[in-house]
Protein backbone atom coordinates (compact mmCIF):
# COMPACT_ATOMS: atom_id res chain seq x y z
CA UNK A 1 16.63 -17.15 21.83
CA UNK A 2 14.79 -17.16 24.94
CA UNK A 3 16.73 -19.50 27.60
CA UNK A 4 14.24 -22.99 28.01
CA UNK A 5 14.33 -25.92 30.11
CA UNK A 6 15.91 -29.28 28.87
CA UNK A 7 16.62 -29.56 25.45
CA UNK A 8 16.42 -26.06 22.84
CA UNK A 9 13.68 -26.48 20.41
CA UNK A 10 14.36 -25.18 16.68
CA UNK A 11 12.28 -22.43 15.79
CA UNK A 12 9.30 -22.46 13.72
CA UNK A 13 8.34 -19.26 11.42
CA UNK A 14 4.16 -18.65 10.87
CA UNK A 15 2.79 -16.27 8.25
CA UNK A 16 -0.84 -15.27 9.10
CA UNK A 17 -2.72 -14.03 6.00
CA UNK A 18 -4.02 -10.39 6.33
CA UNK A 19 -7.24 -12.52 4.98
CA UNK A 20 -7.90 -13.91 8.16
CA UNK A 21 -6.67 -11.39 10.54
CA UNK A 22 -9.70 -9.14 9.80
CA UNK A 23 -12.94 -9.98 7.54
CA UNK A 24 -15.65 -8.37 10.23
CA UNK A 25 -16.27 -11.97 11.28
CA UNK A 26 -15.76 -12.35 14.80
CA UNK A 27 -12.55 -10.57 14.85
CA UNK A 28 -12.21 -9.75 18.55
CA UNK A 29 -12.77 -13.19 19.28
CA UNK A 30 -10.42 -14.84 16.52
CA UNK A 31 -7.32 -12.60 17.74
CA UNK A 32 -7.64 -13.10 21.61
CA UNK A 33 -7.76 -16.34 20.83
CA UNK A 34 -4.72 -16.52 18.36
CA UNK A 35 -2.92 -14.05 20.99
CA UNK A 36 -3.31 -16.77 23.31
CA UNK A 37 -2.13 -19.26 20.98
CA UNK A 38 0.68 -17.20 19.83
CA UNK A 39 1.79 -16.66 23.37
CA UNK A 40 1.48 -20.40 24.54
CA UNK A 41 3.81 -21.51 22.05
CA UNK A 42 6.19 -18.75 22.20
CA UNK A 43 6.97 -20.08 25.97
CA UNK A 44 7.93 -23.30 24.32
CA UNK A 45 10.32 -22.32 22.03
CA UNK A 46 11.61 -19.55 20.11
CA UNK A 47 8.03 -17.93 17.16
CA UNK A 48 8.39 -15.73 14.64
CA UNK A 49 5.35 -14.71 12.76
CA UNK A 50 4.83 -12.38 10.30
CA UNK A 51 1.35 -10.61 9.44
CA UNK A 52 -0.07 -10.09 5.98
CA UNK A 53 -2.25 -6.70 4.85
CA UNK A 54 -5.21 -8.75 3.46
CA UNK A 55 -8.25 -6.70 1.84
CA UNK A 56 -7.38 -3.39 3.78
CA UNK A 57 -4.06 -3.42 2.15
CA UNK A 58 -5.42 -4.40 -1.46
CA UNK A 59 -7.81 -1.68 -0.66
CA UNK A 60 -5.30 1.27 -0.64
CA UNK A 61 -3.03 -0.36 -3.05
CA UNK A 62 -6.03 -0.06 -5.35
CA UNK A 63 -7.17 3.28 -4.61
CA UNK A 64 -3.49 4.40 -4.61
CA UNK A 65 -2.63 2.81 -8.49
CA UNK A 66 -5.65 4.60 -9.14
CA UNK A 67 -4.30 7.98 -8.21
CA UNK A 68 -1.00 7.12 -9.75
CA UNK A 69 1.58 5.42 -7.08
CA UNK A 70 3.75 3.99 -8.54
CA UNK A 71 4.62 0.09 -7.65
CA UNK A 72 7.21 0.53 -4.93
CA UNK A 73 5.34 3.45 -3.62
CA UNK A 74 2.15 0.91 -3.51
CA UNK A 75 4.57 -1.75 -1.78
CA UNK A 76 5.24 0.79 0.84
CA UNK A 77 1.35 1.58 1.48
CA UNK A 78 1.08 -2.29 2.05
CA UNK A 79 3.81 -2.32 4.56
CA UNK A 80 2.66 -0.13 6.19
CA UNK A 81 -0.80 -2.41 6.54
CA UNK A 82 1.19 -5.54 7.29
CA UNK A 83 2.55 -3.28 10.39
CA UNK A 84 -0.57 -2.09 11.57
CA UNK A 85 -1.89 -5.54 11.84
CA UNK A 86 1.49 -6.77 13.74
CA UNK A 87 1.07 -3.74 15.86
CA UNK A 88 -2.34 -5.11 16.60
CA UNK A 89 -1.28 -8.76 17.28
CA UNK A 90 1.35 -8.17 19.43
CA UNK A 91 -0.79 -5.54 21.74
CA UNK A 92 -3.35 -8.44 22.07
CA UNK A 93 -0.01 -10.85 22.97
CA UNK A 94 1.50 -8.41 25.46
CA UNK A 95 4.97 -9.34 27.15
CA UNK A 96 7.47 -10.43 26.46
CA UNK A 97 6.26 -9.99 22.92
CA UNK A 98 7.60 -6.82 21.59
CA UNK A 99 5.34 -4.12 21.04
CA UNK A 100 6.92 -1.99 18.49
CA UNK A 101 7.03 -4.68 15.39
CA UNK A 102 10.67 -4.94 14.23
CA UNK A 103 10.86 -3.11 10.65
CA UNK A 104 14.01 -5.61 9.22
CA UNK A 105 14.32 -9.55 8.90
CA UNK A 106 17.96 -9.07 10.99
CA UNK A 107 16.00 -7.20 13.80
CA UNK A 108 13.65 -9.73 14.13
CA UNK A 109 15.81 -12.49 14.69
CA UNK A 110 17.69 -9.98 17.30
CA UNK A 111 14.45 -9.60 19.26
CA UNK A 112 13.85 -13.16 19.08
CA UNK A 113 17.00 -13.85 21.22
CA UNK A 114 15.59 -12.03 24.07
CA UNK A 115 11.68 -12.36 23.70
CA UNK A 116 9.34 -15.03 21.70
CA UNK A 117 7.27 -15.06 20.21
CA UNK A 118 7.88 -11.79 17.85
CA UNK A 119 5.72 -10.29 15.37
CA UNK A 120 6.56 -8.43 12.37
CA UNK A 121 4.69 -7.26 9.16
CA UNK A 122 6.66 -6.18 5.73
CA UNK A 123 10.08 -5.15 5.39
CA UNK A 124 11.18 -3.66 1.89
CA UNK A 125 9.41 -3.45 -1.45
CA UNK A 126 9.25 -6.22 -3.71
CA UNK A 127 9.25 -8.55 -0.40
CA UNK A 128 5.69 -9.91 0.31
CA UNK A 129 5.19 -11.14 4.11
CA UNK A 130 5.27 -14.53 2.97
CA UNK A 131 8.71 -14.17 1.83
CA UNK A 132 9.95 -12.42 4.81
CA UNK A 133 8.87 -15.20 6.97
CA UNK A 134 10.68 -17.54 4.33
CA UNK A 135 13.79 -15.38 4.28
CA UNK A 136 13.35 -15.36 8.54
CA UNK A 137 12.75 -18.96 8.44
CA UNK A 138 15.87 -19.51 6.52
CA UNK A 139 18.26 -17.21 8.80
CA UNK A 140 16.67 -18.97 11.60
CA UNK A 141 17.28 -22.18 10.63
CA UNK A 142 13.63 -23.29 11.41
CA UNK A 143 12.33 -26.63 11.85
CA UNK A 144 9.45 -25.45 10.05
CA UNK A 145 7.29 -22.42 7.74
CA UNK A 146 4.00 -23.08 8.83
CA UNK A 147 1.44 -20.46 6.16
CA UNK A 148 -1.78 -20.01 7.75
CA UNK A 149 -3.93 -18.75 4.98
CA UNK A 150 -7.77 -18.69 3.86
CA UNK A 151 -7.96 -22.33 2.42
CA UNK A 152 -7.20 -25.58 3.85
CA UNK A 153 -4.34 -26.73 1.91
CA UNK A 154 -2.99 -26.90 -1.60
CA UNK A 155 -5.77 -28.24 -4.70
CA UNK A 156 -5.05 -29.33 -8.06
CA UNK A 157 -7.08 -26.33 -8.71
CA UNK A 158 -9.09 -23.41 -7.36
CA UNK A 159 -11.41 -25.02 -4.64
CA UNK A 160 -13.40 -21.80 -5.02
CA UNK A 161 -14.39 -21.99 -8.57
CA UNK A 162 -14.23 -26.22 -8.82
CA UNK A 163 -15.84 -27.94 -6.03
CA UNK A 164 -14.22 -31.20 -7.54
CA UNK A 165 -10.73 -30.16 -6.69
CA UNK A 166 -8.77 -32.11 -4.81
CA UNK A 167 -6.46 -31.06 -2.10
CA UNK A 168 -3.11 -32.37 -2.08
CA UNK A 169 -1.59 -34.01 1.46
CA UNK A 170 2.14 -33.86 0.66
CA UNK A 171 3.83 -32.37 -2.26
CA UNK A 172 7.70 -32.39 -2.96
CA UNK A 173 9.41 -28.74 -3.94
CA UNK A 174 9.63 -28.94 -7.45
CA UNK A 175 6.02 -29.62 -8.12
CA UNK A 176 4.63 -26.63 -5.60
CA UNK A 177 7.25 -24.27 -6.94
CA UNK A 178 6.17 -24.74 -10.40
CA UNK A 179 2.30 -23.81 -9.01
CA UNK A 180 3.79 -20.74 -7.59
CA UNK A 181 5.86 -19.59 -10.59
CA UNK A 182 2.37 -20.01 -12.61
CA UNK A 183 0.34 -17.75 -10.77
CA UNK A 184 2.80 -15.09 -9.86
CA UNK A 185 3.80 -11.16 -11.04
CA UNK A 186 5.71 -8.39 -9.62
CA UNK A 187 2.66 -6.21 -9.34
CA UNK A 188 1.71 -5.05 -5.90
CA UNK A 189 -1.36 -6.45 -4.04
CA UNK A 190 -1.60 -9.46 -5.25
CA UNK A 191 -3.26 -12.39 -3.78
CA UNK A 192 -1.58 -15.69 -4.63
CA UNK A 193 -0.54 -19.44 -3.34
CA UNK A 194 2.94 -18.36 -2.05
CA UNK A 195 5.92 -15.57 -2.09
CA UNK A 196 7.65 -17.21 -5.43
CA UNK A 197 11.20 -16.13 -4.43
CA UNK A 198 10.28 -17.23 -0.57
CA UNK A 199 9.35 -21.14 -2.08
CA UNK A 200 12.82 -20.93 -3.72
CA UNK A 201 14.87 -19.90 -0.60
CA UNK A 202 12.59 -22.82 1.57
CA UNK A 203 13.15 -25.10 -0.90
CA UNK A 204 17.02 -24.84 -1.50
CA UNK A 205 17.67 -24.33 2.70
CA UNK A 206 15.34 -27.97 2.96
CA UNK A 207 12.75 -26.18 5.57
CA UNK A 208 9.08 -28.16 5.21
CA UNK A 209 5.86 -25.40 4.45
CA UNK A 210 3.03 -26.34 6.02
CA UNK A 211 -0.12 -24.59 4.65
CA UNK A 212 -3.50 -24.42 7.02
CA UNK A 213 -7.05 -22.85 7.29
CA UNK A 214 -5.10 -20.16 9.57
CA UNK A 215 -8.97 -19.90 11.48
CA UNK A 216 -8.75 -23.37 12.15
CA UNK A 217 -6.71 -22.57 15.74
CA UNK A 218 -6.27 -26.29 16.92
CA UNK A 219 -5.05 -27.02 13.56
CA UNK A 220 -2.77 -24.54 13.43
CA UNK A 221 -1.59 -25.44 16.78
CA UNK A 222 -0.54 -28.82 15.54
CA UNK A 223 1.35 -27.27 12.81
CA UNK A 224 3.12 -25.24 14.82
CA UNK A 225 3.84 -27.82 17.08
CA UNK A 226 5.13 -30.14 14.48
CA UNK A 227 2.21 -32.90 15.23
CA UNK A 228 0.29 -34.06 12.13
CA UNK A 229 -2.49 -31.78 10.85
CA UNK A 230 -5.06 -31.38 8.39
CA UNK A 231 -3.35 -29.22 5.23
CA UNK A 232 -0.82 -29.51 3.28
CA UNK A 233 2.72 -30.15 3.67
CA UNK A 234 5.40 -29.26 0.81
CA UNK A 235 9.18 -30.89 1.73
CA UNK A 236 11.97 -31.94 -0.10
């Protein structure tokens, strides 16, 4: 990683949901900002942060099952998404980001040596973003996996369809992996709580998941800097 000052800080992993990235909702703003974000913590210590595909991925995957891709041909399309929108970020970021997104988990934590922070989008089919930032968490050793997605945490239930639910604080690995193994399937372009096989590896190396309103930006900043937050937080 990047030499720093005084004591090496561990590295922390974010995965930014293609459903924030882009919704037509003051985009331009929303990623300067995050670009700025991104950047300011990268000179603090070593960031990796992957980038989901969001509705324009979901919107070729559809259109492609329609024409008859089949499901690691639709992974690909998504990838391909996830890069375009890591492409994006880390234009917006600038040096010493790199520009070209790295395309493998082991290239990615290369790049981080020299630069932070880095940003990547998919890798392989049958890996969603969210499990390539676990699996790059993991190799990292990170202090944390912080998921910024479109809700504020992890409910009981859907806070979309019950207004009653309740949103859970802190949640041990057992319990959230059983949520995740519920509402998961192979099939591409699906929108769900978290990567199934990327809450295993977290769970099993010990690395806390914090999940925020990724639009929230001094939120997220807290998360990232390991200072509480409003979310949820799933540890062993």
């Amino acid at each position: 990683m990047p030499p720093r000052r005084g004591r090496a800080r561990a590295p922390v992993v974010v995965s930014i949901g293609g459903s924030i990235l882009l919704r037509d909702d003051h985009d331009v703003d929303y990623l300067g900002k995050l670009a700025e974000l991104l950047r300011s913590a990268g000179r603090s210590g070593p960031v990796a942060v992957t980038t989901g595909g969001g509705r324009t991925a979901r919107q070729y995957i559809r259109l492609g099952r329609e024409l008859g891709l089949t499901e690691v041909e639709l992974d690909e399309l998504g990838i391909e998404v996830t890069r375009l929108h890591a492409r994006l970020l880390a234009g917006r970021i600038g040096p010493p980001c790199p520009a070209r997104p790295p395309v493998t988990v082991a290239e990615a934590v290369h790049e981080l040596h020299r630069a932070s922070p880095v940003i990547l989008g998919g890798t392989e089919p049958g890996h969603t973003t969210d499990g390539v930032a676990a699996l790059l968490a993991v190799r990292l050793r990170a202090a944390r996996l912080v998921n910024a997605t479109d809700v504020d945490g992890v409910y009981d239930r859907d806070p979309r369809r019950y207004p009653e639910a309740r949103r859970i604080a802190r949640m041990r690995w057992p319990e959230f992996r059983s949520l995740v193994a519920a509402g998961t399937s192979a099939e591409a372009g699906q929108n769900f709580l978290f990567d199934r096989l990327g809450a295993e590896m977290l769970a099993r190396a010990g690395i806390p998941l914090a999940i925020v309103r990724g639009r929230d930006l001094p939120n997220l900043r807290a998360a990232i800097e390991g200072r509480p937050f409003d979310g949820s937080r799933i540890e062993l």
